[in-house]
C-alpha atoms as a PDB file:
ATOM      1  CA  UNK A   1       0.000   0.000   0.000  1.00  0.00           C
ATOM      2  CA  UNK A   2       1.578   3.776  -0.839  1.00  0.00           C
ATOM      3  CA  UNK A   3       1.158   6.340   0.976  1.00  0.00           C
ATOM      4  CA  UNK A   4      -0.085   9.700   0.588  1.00  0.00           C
ATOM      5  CA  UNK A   5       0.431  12.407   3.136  1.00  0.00           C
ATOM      6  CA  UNK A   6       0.752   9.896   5.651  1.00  0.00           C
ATOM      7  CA  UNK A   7      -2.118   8.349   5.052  1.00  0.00           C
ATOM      8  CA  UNK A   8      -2.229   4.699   3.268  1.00  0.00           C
ATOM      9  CA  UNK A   9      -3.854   5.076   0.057  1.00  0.00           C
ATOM     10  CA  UNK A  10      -7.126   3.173  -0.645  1.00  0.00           C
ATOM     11  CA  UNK A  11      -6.548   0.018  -3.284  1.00  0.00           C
ATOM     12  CA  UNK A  12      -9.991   0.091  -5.621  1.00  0.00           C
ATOM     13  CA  UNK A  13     -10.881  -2.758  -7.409  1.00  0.00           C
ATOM     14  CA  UNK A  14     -12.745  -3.043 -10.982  1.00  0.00           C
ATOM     15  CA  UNK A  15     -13.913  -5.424 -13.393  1.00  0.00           C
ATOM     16  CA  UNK A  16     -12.619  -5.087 -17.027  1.00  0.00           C
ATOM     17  CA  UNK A  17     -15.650  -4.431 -19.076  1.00  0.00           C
ATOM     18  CA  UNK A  18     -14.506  -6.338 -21.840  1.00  0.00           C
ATOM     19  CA  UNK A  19     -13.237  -9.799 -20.094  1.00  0.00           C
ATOM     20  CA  UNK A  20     -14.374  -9.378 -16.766  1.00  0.00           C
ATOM     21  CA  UNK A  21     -10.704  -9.771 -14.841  1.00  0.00           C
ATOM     22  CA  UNK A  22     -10.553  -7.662 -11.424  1.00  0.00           C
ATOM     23  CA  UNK A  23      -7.818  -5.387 -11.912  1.00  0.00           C
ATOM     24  CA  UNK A  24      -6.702  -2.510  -9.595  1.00  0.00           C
ATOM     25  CA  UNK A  25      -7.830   1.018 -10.610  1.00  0.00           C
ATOM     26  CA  UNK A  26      -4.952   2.655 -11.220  1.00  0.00           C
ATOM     27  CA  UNK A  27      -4.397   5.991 -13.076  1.00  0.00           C
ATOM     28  CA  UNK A  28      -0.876   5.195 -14.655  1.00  0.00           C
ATOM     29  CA  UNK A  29      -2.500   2.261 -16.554  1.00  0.00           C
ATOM     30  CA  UNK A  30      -2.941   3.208 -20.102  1.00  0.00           C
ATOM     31  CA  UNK A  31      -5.669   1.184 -20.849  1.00  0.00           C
ATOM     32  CA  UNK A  32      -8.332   1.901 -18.237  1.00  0.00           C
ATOM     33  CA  UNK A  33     -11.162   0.834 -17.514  1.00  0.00           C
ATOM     34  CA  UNK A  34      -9.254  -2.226 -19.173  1.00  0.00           C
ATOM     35  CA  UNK A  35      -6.992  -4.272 -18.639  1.00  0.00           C
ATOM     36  CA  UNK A  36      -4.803  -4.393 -21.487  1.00  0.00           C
ATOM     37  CA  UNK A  37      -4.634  -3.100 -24.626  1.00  0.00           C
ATOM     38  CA  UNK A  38      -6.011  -6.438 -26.414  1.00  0.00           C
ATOM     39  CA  UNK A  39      -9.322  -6.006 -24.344  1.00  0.00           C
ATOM     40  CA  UNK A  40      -9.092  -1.975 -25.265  1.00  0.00           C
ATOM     41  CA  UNK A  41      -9.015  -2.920 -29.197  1.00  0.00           C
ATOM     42  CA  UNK A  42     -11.552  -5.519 -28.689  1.00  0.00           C
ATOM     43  CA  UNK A  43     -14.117  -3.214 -26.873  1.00  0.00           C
ATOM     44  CA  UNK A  44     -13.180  -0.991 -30.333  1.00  0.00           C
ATOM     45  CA  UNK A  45     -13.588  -3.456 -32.410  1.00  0.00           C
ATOM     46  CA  UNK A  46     -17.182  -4.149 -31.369  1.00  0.00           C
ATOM     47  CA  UNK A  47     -18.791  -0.523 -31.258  1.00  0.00           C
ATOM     48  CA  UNK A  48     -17.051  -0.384 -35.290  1.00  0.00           C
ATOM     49  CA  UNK A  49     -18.610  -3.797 -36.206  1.00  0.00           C
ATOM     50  CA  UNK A  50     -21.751  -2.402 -34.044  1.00  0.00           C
ATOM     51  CA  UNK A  51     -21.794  -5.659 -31.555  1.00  0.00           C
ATOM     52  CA  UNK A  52     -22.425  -2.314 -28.926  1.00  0.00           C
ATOM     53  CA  UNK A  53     -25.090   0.040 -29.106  1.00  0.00           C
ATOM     54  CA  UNK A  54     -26.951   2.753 -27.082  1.00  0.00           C
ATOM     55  CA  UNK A  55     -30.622   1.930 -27.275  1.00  0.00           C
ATOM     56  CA  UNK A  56     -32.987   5.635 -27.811  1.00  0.00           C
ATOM     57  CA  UNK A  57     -35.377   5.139 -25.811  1.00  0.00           C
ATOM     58  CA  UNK A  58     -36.315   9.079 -25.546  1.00  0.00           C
ATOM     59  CA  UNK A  59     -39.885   9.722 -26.725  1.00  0.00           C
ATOM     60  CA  UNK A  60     -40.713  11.659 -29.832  1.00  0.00           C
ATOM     61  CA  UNK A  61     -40.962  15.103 -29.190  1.00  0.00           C
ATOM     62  CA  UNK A  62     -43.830  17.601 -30.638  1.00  0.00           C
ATOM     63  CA  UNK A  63     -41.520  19.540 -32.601  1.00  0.00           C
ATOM     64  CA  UNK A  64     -39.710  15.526 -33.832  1.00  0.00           C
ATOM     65  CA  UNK A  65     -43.228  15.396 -35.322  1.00  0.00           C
ATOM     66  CA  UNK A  66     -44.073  18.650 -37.000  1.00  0.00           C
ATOM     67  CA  UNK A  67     -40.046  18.712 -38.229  1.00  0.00           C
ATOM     68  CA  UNK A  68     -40.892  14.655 -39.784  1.00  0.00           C
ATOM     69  CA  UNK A  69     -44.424  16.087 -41.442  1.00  0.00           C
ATOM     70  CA  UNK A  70     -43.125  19.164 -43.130  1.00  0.00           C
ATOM     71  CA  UNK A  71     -39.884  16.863 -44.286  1.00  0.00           C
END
């Protein structure tokens, strides 16, 4: 454990989003959130080959409608 001031520094854990391996947070690591650069590329890889998406779920506005009539 470092220390900081005196004080012992606090060790965080976190999952790698791509292959799930606990890994300690650590800001001098390149590749967070993951653990390497091969899980970094492969998270890439998937939002280009659009494996990954962020679902709209926001309603249709008023003005969504008038802009989709008059277009």
């Amino acid at each position: 454990m470092s220390e900081q001031q005196g004080k012992p520094s606090k060790i965080i854990w976190q999952t790698c989003p791509n292959c799930q391996t606990k890994i300690q947070y650590r800001k001098d690591n390149p590749f967070r959130p993951f653990c390497s650069e091969r899980c970094k590329n492969s998270d890439f890889l998937g939002w280009t080959e659009e494996k990954h998406r962020i679902e709209d779920k926001l309603p249709f506005s008023e003005l969504d409608a008038d802009f989709d009539e008059h277009h």
